[in-house]
PDB file of N, CA and C in Angstrom:
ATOM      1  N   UNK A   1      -1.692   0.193   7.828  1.00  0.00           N
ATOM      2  CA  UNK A   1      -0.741  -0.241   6.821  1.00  0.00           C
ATOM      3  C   UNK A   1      -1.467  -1.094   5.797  1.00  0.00           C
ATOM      4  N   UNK A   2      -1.095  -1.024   4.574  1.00  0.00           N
ATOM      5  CA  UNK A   2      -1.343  -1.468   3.482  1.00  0.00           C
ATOM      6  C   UNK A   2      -1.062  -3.291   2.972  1.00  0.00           C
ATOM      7  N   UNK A   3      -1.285  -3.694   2.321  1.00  0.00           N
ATOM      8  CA  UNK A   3      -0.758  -5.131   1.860  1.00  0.00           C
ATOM      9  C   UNK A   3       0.058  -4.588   0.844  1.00  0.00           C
ATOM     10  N   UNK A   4       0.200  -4.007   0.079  1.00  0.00           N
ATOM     11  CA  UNK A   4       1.387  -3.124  -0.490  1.00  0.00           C
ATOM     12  C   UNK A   4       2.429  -3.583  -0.584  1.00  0.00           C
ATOM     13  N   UNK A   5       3.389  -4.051  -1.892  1.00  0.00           N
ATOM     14  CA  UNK A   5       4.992  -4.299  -1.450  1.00  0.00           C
ATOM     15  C   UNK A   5       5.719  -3.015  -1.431  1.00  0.00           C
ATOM     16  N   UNK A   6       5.052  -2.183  -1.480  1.00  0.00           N
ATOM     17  CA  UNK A   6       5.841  -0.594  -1.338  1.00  0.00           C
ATOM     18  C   UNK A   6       5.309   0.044  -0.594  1.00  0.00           C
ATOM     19  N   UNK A   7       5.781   0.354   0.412  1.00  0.00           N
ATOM     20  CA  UNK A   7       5.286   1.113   1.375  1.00  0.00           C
ATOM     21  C   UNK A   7       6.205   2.397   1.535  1.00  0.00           C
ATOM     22  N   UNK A   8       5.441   3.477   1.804  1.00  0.00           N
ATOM     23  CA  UNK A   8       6.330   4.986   2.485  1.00  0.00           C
ATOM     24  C   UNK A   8       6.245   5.637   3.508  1.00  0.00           C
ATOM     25  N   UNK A   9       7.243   6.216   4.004  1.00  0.00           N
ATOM     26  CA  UNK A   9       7.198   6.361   4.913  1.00  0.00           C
ATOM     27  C   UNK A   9       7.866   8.123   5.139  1.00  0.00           C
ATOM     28  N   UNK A  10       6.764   8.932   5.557  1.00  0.00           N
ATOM     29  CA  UNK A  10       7.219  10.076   5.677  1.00  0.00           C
ATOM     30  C   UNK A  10       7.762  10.411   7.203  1.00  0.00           C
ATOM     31  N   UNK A  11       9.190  11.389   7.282  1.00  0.00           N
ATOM     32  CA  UNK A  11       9.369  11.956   8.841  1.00  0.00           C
ATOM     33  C   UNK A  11       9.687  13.166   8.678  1.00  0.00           C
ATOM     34  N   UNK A  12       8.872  13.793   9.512  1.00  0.00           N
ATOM     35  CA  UNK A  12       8.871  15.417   9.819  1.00  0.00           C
ATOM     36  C   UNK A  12      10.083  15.694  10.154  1.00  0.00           C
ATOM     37  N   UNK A  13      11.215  16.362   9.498  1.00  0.00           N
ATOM     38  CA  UNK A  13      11.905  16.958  10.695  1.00  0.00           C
ATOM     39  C   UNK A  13      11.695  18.005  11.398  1.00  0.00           C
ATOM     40  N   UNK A  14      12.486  17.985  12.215  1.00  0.00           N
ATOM     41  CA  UNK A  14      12.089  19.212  13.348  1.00  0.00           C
ATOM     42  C   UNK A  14      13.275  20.592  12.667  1.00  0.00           C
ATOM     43  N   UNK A  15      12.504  21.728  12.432  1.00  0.00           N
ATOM     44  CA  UNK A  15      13.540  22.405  11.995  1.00  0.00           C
ATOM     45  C   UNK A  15      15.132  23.390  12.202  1.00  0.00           C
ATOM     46  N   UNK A  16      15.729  23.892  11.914  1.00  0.00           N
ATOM     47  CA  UNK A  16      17.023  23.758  11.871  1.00  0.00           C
ATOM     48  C   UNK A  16      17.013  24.860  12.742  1.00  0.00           C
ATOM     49  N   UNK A  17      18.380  24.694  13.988  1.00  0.00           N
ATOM     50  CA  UNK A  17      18.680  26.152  14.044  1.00  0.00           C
ATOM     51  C   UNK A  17      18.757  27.330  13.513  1.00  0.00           C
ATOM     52  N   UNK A  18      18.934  27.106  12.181  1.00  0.00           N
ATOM     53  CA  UNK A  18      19.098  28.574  11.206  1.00  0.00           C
ATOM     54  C   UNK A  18      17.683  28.697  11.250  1.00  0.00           C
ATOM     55  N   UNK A  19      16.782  27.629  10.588  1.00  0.00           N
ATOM     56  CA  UNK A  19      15.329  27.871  10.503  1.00  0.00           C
ATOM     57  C   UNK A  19      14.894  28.991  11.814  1.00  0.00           C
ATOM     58  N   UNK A  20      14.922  28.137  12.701  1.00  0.00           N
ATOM     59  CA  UNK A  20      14.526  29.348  13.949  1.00  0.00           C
ATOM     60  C   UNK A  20      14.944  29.991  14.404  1.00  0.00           C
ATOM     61  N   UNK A  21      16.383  30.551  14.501  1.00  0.00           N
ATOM     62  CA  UNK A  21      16.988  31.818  13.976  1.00  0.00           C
ATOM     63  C   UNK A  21      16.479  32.851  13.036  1.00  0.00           C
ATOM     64  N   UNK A  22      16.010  32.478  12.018  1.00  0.00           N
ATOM     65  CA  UNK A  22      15.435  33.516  10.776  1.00  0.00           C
ATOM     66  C   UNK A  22      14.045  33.563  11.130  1.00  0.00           C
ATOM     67  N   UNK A  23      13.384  32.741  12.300  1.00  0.00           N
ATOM     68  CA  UNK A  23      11.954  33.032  12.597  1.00  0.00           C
ATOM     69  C   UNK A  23      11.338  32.122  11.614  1.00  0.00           C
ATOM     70  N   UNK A  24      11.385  31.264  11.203  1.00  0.00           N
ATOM     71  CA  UNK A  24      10.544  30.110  10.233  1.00  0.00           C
ATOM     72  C   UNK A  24       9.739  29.608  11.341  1.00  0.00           C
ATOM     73  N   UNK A  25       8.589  28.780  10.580  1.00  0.00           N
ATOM     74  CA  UNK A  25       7.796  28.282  11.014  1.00  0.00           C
ATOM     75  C   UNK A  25       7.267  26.992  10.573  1.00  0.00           C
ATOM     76  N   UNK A  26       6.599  25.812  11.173  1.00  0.00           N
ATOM     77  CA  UNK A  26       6.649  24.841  10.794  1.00  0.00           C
ATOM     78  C   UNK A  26       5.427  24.933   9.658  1.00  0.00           C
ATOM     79  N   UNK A  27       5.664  24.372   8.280  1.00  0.00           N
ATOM     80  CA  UNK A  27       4.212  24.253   7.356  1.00  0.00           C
ATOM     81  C   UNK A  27       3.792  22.785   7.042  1.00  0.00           C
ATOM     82  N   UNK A  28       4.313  21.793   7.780  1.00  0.00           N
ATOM     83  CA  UNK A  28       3.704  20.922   7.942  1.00  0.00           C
ATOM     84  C   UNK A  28       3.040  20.555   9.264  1.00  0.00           C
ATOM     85  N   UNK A  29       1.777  19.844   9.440  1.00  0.00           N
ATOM     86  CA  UNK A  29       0.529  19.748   9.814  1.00  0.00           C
ATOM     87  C   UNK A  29       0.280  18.414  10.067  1.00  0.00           C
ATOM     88  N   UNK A  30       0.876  17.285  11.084  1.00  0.00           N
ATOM     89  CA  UNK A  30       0.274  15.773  10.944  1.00  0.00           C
ATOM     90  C   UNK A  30      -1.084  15.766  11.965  1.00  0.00           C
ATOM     91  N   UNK A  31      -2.180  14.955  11.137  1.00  0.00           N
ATOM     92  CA  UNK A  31      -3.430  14.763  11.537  1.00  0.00           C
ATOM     93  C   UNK A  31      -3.518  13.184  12.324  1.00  0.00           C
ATOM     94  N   UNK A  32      -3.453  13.700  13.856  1.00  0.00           N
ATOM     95  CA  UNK A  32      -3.878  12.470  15.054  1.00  0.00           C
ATOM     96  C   UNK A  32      -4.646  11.557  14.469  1.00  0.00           C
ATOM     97  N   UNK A  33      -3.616  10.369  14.811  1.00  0.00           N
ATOM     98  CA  UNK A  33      -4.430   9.203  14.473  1.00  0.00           C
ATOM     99  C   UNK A  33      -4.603   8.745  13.089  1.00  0.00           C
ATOM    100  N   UNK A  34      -4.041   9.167  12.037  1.00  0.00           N
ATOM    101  CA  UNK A  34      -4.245   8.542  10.750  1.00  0.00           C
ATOM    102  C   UNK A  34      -2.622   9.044  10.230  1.00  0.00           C
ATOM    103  N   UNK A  35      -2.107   8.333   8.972  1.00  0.00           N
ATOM    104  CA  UNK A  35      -0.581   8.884   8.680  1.00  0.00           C
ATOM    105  C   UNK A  35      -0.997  10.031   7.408  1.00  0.00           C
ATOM    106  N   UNK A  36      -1.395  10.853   7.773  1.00  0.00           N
ATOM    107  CA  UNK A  36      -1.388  11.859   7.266  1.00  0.00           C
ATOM    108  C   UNK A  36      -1.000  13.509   7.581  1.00  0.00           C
ATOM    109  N   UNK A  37      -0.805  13.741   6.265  1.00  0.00           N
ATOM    110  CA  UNK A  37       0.165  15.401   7.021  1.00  0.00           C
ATOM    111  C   UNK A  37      -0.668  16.543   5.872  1.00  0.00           C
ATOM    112  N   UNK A  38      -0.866  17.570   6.334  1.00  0.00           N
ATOM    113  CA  UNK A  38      -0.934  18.928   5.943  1.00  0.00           C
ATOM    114  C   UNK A  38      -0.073  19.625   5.432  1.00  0.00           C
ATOM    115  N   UNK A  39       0.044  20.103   4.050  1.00  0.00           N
ATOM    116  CA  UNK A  39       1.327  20.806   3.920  1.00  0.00           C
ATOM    117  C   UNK A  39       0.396  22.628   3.850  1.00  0.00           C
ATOM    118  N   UNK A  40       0.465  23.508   4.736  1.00  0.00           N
ATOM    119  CA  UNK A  40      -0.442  24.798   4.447  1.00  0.00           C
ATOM    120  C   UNK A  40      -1.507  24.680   5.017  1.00  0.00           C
ATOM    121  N   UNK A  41      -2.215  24.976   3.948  1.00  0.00           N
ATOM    122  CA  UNK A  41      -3.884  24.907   4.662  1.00  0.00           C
ATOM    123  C   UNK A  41      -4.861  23.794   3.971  1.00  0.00           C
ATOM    124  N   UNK A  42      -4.032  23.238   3.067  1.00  0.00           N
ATOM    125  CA  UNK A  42      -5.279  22.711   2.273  1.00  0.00           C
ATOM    126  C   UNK A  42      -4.753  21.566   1.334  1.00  0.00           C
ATOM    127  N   UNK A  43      -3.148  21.399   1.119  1.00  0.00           N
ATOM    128  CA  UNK A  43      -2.826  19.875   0.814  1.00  0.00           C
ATOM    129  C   UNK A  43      -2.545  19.111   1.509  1.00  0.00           C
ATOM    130  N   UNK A  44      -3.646  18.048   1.438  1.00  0.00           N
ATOM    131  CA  UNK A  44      -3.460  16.945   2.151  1.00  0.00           C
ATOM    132  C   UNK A  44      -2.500  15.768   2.055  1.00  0.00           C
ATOM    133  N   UNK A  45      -1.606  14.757   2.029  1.00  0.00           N
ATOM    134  CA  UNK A  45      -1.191  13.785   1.536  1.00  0.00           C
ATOM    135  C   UNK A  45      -1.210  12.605   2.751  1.00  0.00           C
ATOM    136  N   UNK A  46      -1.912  11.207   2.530  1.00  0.00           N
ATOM    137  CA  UNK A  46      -1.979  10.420   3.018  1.00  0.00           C
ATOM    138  C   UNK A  46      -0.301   9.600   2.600  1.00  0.00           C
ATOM    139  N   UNK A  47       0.151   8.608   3.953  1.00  0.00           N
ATOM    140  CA  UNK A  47       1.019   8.083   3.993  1.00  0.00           C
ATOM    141  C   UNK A  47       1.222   6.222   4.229  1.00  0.00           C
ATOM    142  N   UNK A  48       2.114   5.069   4.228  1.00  0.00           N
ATOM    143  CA  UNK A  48       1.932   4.550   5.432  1.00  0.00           C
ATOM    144  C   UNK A  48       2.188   4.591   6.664  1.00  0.00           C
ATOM    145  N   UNK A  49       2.981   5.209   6.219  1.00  0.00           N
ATOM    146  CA  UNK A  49       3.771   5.823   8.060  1.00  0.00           C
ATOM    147  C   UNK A  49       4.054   6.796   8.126  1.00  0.00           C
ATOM    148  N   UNK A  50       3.443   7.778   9.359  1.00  0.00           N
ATOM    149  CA  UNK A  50       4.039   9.364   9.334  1.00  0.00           C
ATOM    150  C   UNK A  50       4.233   9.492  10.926  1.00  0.00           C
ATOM    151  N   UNK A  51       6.291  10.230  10.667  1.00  0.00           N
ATOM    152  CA  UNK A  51       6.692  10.025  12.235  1.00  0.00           C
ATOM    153  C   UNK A  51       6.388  11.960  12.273  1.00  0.00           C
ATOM    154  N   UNK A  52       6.722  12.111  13.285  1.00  0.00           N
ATOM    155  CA  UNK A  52       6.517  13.657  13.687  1.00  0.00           C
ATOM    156  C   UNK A  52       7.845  13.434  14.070  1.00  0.00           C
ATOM    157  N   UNK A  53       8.271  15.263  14.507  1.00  0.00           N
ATOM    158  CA  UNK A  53       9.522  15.134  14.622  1.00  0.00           C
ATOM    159  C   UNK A  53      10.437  15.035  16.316  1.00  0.00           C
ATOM    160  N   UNK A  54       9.174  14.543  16.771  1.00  0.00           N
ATOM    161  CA  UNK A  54       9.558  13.927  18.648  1.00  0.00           C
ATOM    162  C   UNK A  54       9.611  12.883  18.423  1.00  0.00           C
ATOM    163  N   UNK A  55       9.610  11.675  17.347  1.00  0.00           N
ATOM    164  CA  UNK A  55       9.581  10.465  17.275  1.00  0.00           C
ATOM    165  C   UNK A  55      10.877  10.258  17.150  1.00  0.00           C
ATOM    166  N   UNK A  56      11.493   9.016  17.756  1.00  0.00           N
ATOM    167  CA  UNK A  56      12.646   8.523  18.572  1.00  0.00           C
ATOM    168  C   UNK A  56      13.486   7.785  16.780  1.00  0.00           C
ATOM    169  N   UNK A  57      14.634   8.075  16.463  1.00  0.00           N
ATOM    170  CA  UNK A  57      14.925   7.307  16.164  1.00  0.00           C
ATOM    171  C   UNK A  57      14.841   5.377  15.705  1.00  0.00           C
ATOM    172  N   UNK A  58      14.833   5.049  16.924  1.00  0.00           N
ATOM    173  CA  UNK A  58      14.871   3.780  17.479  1.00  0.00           C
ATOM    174  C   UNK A  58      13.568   3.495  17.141  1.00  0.00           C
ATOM    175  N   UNK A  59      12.326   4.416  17.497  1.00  0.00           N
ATOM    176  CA  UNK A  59      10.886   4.040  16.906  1.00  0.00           C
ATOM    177  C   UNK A  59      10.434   3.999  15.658  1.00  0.00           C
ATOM    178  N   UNK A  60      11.239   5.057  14.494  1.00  0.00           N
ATOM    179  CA  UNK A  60      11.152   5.146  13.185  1.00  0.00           C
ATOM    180  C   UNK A  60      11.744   3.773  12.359  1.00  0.00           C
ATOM    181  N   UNK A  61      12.881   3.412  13.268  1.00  0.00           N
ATOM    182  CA  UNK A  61      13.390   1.754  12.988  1.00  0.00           C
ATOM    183  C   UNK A  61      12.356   0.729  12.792  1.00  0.00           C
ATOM    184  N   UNK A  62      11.917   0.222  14.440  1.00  0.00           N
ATOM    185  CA  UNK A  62      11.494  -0.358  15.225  1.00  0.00           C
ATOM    186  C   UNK A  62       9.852  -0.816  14.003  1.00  0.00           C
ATOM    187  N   UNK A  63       9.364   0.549  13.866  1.00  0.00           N
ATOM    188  CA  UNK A  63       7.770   0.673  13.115  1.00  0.00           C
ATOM    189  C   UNK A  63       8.096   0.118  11.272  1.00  0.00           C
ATOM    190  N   UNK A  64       9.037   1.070  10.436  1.00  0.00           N
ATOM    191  CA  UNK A  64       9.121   1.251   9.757  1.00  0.00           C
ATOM    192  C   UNK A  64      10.280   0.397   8.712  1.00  0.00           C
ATOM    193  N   UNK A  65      11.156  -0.208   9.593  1.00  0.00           N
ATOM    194  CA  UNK A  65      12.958  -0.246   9.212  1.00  0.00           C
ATOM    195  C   UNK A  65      12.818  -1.903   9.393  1.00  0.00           C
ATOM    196  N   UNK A  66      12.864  -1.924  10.720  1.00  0.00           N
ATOM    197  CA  UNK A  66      12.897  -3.582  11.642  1.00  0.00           C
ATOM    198  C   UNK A  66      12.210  -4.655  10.760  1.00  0.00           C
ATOM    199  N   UNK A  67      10.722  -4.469  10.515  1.00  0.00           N
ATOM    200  CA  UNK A  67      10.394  -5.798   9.702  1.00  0.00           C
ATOM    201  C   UNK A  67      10.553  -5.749   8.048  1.00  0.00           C
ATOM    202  N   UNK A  68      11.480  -4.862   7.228  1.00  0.00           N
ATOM    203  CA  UNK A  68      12.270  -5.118   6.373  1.00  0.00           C
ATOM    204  C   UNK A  68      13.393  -5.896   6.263  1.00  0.00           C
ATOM    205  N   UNK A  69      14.282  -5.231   7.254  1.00  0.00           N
ATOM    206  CA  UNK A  69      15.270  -5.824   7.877  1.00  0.00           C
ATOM    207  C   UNK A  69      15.624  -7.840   8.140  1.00  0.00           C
ATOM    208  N   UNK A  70      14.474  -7.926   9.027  1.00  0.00           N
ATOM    209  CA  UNK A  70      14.058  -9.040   9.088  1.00  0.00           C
ATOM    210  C   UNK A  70      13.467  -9.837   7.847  1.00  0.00           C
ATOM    211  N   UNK A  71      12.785  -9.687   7.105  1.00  0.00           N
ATOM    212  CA  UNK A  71      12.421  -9.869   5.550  1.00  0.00           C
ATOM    213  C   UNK A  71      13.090 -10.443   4.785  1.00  0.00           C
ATOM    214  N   UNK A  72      14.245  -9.356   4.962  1.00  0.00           N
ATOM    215  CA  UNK A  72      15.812  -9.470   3.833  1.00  0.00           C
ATOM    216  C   UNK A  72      16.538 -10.569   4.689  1.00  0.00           C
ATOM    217  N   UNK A  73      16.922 -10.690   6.081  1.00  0.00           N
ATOM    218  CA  UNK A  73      17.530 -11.872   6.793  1.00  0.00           C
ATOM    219  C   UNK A  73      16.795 -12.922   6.625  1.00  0.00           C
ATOM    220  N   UNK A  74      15.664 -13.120   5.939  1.00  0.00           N
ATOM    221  CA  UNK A  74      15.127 -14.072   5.737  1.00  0.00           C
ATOM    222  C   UNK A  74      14.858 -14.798   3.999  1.00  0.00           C
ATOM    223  N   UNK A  75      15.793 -13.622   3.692  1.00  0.00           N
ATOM    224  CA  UNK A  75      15.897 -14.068   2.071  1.00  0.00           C
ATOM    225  C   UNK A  75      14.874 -13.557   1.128  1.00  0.00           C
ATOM    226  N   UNK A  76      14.547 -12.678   1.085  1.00  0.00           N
ATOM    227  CA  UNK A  76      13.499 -11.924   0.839  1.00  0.00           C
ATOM    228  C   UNK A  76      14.380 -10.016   0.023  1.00  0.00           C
ATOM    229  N   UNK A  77      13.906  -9.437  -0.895  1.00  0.00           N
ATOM    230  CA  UNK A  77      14.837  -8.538  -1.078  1.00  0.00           C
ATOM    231  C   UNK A  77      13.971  -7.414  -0.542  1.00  0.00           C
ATOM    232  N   UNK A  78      14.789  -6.410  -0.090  1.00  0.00           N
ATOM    233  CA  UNK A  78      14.297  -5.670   0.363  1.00  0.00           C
ATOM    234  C   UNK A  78      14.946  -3.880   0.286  1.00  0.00           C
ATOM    235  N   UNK A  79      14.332  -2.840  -0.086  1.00  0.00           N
ATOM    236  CA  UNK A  79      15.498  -1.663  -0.494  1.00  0.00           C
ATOM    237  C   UNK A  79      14.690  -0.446   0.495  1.00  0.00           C
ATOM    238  N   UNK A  80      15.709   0.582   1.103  1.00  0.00           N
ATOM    239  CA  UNK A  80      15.520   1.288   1.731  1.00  0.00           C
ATOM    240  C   UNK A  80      15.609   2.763   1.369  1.00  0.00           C
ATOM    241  N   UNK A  81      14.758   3.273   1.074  1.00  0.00           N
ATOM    242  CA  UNK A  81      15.317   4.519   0.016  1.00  0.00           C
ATOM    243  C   UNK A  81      15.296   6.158   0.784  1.00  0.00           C
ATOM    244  N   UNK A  82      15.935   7.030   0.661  1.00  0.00           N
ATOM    245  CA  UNK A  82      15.925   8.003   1.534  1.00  0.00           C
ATOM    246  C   UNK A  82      15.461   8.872   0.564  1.00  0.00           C
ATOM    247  N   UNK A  83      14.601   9.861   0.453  1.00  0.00           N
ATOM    248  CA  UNK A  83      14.749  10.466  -0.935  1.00  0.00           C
ATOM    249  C   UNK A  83      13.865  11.461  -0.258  1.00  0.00           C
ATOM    250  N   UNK A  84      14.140  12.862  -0.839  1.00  0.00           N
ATOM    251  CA  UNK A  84      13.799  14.159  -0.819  1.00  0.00           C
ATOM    252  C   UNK A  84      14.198  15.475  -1.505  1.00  0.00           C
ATOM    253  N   UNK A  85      13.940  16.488  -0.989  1.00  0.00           N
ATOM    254  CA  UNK A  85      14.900  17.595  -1.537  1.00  0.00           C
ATOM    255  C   UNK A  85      16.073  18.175  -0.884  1.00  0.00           C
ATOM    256  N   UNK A  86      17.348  18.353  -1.161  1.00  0.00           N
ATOM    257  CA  UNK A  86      18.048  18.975  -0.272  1.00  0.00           C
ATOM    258  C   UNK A  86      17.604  20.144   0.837  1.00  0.00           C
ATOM    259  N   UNK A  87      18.369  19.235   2.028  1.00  0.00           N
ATOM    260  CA  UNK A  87      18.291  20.098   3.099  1.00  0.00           C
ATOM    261  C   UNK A  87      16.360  19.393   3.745  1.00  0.00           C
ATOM    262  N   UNK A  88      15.974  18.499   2.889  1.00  0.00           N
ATOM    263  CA  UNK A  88      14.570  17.571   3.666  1.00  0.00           C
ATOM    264  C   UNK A  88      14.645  17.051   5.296  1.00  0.00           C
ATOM    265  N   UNK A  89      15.902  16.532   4.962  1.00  0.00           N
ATOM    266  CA  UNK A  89      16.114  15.822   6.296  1.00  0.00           C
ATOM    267  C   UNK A  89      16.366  14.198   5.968  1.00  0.00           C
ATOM    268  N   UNK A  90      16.956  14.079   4.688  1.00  0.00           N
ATOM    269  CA  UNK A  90      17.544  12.628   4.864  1.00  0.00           C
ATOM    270  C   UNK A  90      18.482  11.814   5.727  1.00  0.00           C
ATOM    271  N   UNK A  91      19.488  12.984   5.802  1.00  0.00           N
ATOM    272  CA  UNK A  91      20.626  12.135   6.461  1.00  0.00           C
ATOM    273  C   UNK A  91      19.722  12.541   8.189  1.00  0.00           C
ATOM    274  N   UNK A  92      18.662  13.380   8.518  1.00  0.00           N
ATOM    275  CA  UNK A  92      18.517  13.217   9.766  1.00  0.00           C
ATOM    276  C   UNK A  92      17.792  11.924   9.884  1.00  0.00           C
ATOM    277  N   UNK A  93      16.784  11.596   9.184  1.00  0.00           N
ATOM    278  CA  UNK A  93      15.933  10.067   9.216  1.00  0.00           C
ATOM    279  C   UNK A  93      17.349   8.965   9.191  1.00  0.00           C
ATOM    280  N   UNK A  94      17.981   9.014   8.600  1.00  0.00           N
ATOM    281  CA  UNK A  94      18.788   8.064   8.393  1.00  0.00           C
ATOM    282  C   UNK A  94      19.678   7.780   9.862  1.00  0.00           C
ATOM    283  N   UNK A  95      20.427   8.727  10.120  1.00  0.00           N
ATOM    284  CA  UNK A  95      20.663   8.253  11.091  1.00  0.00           C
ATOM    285  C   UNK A  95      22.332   9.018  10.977  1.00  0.00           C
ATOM    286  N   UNK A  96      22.477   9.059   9.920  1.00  0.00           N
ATOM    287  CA  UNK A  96      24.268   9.068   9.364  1.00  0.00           C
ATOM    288  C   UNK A  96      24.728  10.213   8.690  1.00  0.00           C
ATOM    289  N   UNK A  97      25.593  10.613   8.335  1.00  0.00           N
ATOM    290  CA  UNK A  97      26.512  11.417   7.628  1.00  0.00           C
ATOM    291  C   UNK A  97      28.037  11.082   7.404  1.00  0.00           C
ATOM    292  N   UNK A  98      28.582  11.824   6.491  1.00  0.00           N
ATOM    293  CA  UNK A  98      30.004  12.153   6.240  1.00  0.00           C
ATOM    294  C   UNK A  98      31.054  11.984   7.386  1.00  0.00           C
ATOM    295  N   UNK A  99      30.665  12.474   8.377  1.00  0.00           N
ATOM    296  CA  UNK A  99      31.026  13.083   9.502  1.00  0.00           C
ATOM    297  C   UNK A  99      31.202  11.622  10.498  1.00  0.00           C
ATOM    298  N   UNK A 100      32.198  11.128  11.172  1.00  0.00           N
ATOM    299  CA  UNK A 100      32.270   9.805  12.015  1.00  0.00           C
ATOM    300  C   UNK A 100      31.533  10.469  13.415  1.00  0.00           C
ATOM    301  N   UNK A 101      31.770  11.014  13.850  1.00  0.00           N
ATOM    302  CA  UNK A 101      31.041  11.333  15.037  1.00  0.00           C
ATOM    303  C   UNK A 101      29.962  12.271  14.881  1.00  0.00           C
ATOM    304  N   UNK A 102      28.999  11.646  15.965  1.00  0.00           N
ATOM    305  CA  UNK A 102      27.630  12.334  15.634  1.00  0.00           C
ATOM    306  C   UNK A 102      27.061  12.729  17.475  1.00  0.00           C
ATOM    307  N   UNK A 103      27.270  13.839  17.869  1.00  0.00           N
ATOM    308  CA  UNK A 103      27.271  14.417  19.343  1.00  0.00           C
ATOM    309  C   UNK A 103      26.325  14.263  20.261  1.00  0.00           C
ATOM    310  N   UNK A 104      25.082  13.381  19.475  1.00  0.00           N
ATOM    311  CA  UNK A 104      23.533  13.122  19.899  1.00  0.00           C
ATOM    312  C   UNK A 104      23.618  11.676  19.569  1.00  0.00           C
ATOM    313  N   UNK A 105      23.710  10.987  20.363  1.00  0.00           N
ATOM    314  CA  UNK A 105      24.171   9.597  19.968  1.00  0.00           C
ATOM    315  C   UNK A 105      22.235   8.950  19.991  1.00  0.00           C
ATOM    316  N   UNK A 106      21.179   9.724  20.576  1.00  0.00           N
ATOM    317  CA  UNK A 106      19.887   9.006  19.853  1.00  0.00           C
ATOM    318  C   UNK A 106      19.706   9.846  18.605  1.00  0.00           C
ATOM    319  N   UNK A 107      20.176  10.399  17.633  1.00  0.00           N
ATOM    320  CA  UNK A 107      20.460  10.390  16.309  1.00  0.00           C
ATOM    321  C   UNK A 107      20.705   9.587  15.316  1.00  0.00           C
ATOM    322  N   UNK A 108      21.944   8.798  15.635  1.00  0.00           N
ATOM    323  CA  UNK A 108      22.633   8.042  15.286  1.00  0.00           C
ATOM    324  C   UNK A 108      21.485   6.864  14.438  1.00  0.00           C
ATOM    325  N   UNK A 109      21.833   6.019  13.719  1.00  0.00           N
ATOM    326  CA  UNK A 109      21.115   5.321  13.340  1.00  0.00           C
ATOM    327  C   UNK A 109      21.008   3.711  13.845  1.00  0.00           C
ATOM    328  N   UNK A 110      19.978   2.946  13.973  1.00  0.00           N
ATOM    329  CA  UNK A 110      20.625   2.082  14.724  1.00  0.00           C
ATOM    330  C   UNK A 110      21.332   1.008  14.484  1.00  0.00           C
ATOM    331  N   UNK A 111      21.656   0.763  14.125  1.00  0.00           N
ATOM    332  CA  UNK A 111      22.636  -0.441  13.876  1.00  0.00           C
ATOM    333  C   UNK A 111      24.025   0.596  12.486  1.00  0.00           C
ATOM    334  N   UNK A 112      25.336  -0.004  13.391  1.00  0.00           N
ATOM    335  CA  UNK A 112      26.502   0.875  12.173  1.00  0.00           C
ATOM    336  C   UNK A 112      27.338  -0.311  11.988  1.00  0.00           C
ATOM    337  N   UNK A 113      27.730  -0.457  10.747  1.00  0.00           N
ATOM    338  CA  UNK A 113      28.224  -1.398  10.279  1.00  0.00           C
ATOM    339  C   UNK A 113      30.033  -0.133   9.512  1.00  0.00           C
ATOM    340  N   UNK A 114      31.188  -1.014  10.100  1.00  0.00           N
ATOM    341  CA  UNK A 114      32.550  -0.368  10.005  1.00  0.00           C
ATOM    342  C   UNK A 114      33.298  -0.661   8.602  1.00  0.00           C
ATOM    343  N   UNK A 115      33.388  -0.231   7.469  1.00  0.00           N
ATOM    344  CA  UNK A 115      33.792  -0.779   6.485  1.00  0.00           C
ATOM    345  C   UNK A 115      35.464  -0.004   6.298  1.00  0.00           C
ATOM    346  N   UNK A 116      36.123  -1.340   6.359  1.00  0.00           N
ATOM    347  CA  UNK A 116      37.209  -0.803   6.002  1.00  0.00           C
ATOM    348  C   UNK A 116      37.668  -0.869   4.421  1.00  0.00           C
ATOM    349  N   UNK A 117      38.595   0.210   4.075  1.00  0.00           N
ATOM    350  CA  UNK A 117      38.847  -0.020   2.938  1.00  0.00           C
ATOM    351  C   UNK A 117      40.731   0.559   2.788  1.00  0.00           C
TER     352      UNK A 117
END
């Protein structure tokens, strides 16, 4: 990790039932031991953090989420940004959706806050 006030953080998802239904295949590539990923054969992109897509929820927090978190409770600002292309896998990193129930509860994101309106 960087001294950086911006740090990124890439997560593989693991791909979709339809994906492997239609026979897709994974074209990303993370290289052991450093946060870097392969997209093909031959673009590289370095990261600060790169989860694969067996990485736990709770660990993508824990590494990536947690000492922001803590930062901002400490008065400090801090912004969390999800950003990709549709169908990337935001709302899977995240944790959340539209939807109140989520059937894989280590999905879920960790901490849910109930807003009524």
């Amino acid at each position: 990790m960087t001294s950086s006030t911006v740090r990124v953080a890439l997560r593989i998802r693991p791909l979709s039932p339809q994906e492997h239904a239609s026979g897709e295949t994974e074209c990303v590539t993370q290289l052991p031991g450093v946060p870097q990923i392969v997209i093909g054969a031959d673009r590289a992109f370095t990261f600060d953090y790169v989860f694969s897509p067996e990485v736990s929820q709770e660990q993508v927090y824990d590494d990536a989420i947690g000492p922001l978190v803590d930062q901002f409770l400490q008065g400090y600002n801090a912004t969390i940004l999800a950003y990709g292309q549709t169908g990337s896998g935001k709302t899977f990193s995240m944790g959340t959706g539209l939807t109140i129930s989520v059937t894989q509860p280590e999905l879920q994101g960790k901490y849910h806050v109930k807003i009524d309106m």
